[in-house]
N, C-alpha and C. Protein backbone atom coordinates (compact mmCIF):
# COMPACT_ATOMS: atom_id res chain seq x y z
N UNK A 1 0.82 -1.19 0.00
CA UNK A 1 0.00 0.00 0.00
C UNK A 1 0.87 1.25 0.00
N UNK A 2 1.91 1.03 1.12
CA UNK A 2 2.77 2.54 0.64
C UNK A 2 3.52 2.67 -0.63
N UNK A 3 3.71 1.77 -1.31
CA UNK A 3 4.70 1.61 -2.38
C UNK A 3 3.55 2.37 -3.73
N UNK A 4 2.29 1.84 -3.54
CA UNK A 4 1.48 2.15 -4.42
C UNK A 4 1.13 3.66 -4.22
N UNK A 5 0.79 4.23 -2.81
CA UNK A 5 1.29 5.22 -2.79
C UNK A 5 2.16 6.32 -3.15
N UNK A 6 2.85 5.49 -2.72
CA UNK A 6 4.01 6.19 -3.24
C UNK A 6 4.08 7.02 -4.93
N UNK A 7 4.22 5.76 -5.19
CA UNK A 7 3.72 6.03 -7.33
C UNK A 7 3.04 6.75 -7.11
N UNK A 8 1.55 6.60 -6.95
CA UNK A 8 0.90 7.73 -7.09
C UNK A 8 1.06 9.12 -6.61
N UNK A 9 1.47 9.52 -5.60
CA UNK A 9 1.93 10.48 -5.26
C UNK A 9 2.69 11.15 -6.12
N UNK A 10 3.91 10.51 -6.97
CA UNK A 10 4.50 10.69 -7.49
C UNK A 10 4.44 11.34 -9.28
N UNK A 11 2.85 10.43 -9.50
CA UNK A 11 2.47 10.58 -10.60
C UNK A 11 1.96 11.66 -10.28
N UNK A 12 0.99 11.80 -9.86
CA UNK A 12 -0.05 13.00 -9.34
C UNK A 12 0.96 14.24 -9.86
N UNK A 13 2.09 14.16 -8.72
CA UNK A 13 3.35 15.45 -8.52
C UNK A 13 3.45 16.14 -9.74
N UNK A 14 4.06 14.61 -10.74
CA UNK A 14 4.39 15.22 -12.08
C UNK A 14 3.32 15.86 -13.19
N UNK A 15 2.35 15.02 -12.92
CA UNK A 15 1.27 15.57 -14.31
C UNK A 15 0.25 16.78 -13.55
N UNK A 16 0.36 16.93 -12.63
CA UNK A 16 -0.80 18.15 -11.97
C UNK A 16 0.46 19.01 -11.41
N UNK A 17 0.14 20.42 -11.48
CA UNK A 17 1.14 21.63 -11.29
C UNK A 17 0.18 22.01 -9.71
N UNK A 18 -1.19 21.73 -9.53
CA UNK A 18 -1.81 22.43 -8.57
C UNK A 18 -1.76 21.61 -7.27
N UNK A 19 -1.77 19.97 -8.07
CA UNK A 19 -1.49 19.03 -6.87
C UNK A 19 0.38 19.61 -6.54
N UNK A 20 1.32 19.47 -7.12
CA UNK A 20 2.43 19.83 -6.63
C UNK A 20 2.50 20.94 -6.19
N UNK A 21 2.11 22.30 -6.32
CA UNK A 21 1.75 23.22 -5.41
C UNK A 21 1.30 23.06 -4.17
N UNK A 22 0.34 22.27 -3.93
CA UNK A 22 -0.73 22.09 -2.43
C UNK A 22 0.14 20.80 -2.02
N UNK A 23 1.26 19.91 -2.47
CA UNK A 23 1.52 18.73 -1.74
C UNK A 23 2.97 19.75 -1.01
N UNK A 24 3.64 20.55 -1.64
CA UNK A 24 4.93 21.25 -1.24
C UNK A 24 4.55 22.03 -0.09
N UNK A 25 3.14 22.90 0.09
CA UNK A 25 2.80 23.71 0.70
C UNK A 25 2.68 22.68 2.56
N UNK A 26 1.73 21.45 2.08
CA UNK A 26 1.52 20.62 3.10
C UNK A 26 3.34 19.96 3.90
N UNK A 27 3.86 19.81 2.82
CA UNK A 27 5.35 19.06 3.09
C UNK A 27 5.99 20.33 3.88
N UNK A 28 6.00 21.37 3.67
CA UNK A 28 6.60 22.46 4.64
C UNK A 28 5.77 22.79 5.66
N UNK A 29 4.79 22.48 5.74
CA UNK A 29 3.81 22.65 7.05
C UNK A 29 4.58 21.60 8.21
N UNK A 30 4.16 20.54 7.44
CA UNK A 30 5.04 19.25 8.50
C UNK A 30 6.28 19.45 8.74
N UNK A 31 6.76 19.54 7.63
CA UNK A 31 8.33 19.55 8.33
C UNK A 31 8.80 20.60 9.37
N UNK A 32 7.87 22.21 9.49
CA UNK A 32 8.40 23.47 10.07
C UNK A 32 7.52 22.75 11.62
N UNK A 33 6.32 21.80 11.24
CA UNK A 33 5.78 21.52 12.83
C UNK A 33 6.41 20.32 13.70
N UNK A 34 7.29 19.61 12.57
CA UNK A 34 8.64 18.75 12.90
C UNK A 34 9.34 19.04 13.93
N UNK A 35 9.84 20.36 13.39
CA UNK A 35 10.81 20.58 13.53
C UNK A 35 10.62 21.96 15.06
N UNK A 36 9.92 21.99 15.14
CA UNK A 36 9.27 22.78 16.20
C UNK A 36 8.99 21.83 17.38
N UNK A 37 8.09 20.66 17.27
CA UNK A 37 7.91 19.59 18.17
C UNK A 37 8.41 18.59 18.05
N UNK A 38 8.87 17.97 17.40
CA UNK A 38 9.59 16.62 17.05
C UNK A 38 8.35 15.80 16.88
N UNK A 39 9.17 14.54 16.91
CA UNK A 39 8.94 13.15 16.43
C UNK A 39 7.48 12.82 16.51
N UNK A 40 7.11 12.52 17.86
CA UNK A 40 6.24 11.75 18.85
C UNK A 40 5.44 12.75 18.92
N UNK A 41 4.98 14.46 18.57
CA UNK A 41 3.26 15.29 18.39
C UNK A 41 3.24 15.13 16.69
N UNK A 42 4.15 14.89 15.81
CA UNK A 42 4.02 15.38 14.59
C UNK A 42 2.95 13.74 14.44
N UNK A 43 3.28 12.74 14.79
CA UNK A 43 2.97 11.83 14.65
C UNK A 43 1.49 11.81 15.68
N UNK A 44 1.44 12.22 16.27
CA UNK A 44 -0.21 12.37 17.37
C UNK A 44 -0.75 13.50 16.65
N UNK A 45 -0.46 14.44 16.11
CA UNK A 45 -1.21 15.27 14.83
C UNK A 45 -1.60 14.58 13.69
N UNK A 46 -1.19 13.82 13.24
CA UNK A 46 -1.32 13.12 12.26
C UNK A 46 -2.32 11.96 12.16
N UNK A 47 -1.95 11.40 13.17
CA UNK A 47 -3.18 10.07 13.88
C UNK A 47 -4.38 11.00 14.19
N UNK A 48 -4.48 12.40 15.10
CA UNK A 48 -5.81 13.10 15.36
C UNK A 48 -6.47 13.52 14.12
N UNK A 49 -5.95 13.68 13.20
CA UNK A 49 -6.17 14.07 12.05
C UNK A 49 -7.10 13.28 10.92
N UNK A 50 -6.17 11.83 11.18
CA UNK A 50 -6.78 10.80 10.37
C UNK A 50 -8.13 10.05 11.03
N UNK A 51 -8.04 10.06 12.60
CA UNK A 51 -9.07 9.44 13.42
C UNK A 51 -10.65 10.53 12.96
N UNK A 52 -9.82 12.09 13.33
CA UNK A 52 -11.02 12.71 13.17
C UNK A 52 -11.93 12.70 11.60
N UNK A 53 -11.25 12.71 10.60
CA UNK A 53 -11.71 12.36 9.61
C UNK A 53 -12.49 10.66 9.47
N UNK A 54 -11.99 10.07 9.88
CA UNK A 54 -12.85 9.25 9.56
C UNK A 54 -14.10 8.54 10.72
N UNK A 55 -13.69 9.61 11.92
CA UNK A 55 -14.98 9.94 12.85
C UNK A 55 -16.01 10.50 12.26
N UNK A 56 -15.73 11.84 11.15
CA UNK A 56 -16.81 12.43 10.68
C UNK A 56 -17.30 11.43 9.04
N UNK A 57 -16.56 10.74 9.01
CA UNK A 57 -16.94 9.08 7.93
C UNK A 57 -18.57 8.59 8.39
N UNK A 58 -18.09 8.07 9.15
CA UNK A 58 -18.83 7.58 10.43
C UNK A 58 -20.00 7.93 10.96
N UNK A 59 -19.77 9.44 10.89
CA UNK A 59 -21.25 9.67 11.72
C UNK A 59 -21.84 10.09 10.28
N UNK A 60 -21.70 10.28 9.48
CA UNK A 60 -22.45 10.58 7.85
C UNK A 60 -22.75 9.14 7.58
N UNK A 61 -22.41 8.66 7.73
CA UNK A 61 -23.05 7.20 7.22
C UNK A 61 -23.91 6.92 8.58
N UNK A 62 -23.96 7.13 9.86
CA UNK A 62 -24.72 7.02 10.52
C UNK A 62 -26.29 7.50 10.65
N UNK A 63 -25.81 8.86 10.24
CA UNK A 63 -27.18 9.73 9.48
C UNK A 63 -27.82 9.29 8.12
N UNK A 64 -27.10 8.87 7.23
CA UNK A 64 -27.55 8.47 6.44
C UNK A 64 -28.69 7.31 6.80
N UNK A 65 -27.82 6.17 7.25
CA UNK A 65 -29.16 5.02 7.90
C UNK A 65 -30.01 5.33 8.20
N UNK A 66 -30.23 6.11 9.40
CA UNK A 66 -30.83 6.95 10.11
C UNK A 66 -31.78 7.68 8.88
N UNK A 67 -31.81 8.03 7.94
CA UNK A 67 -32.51 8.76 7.16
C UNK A 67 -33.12 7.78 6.10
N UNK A 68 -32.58 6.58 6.08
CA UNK A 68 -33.20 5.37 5.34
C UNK A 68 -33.94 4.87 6.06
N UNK A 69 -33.74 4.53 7.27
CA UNK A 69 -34.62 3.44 8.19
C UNK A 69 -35.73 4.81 8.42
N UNK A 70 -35.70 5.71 8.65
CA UNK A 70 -37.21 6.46 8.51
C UNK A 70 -37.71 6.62 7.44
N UNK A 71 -37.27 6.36 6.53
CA UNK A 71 -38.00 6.59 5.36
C UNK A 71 -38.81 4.82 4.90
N UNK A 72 -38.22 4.02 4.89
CA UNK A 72 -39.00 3.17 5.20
C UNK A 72 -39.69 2.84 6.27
N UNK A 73 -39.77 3.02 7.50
CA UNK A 73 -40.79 3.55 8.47
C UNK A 73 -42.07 4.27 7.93
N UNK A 74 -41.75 5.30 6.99
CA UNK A 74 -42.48 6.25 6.72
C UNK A 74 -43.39 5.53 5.39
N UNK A 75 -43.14 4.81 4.95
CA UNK A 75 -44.08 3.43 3.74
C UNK A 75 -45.15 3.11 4.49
């Protein structure tokens, strides 16, 4: 998975000018909050980041059900 990543990332870089703009912009974000906190928050930013996103996954598909099962209720 990272390897495939990887490529893609890579592809992305080369054929999109706007994706390599916004991936350089993100890569100096991290590295200046690196380098400010080290190792062990850059990495608990990163995990809060990914958890919270796919917390808000989660509760949209929760609502969603939630908006199906009343609607068949509502038959």
């Amino acid at each position: 998975m990272i390897v495939i990543g990887y490529f893609l990332f890579q592809f992305a870089y080369d054929k999109f000018p706007a994706f390599a703009t916004a991936a350089d912009d993100v890569i100096k974000l991290v590295k200046s909050f690196y380098a400010e906190y080290g190792l062990w928050a850059t990495i608990g930013a990163i995990g809060f980041i990914c958890m919270a996103v796919w917390a808000l996954g989660e509760e949209l598909k929760r609502k969603e059900r939630w908006k199906e099962a009343m609607k068949e209720m509502m038959k």
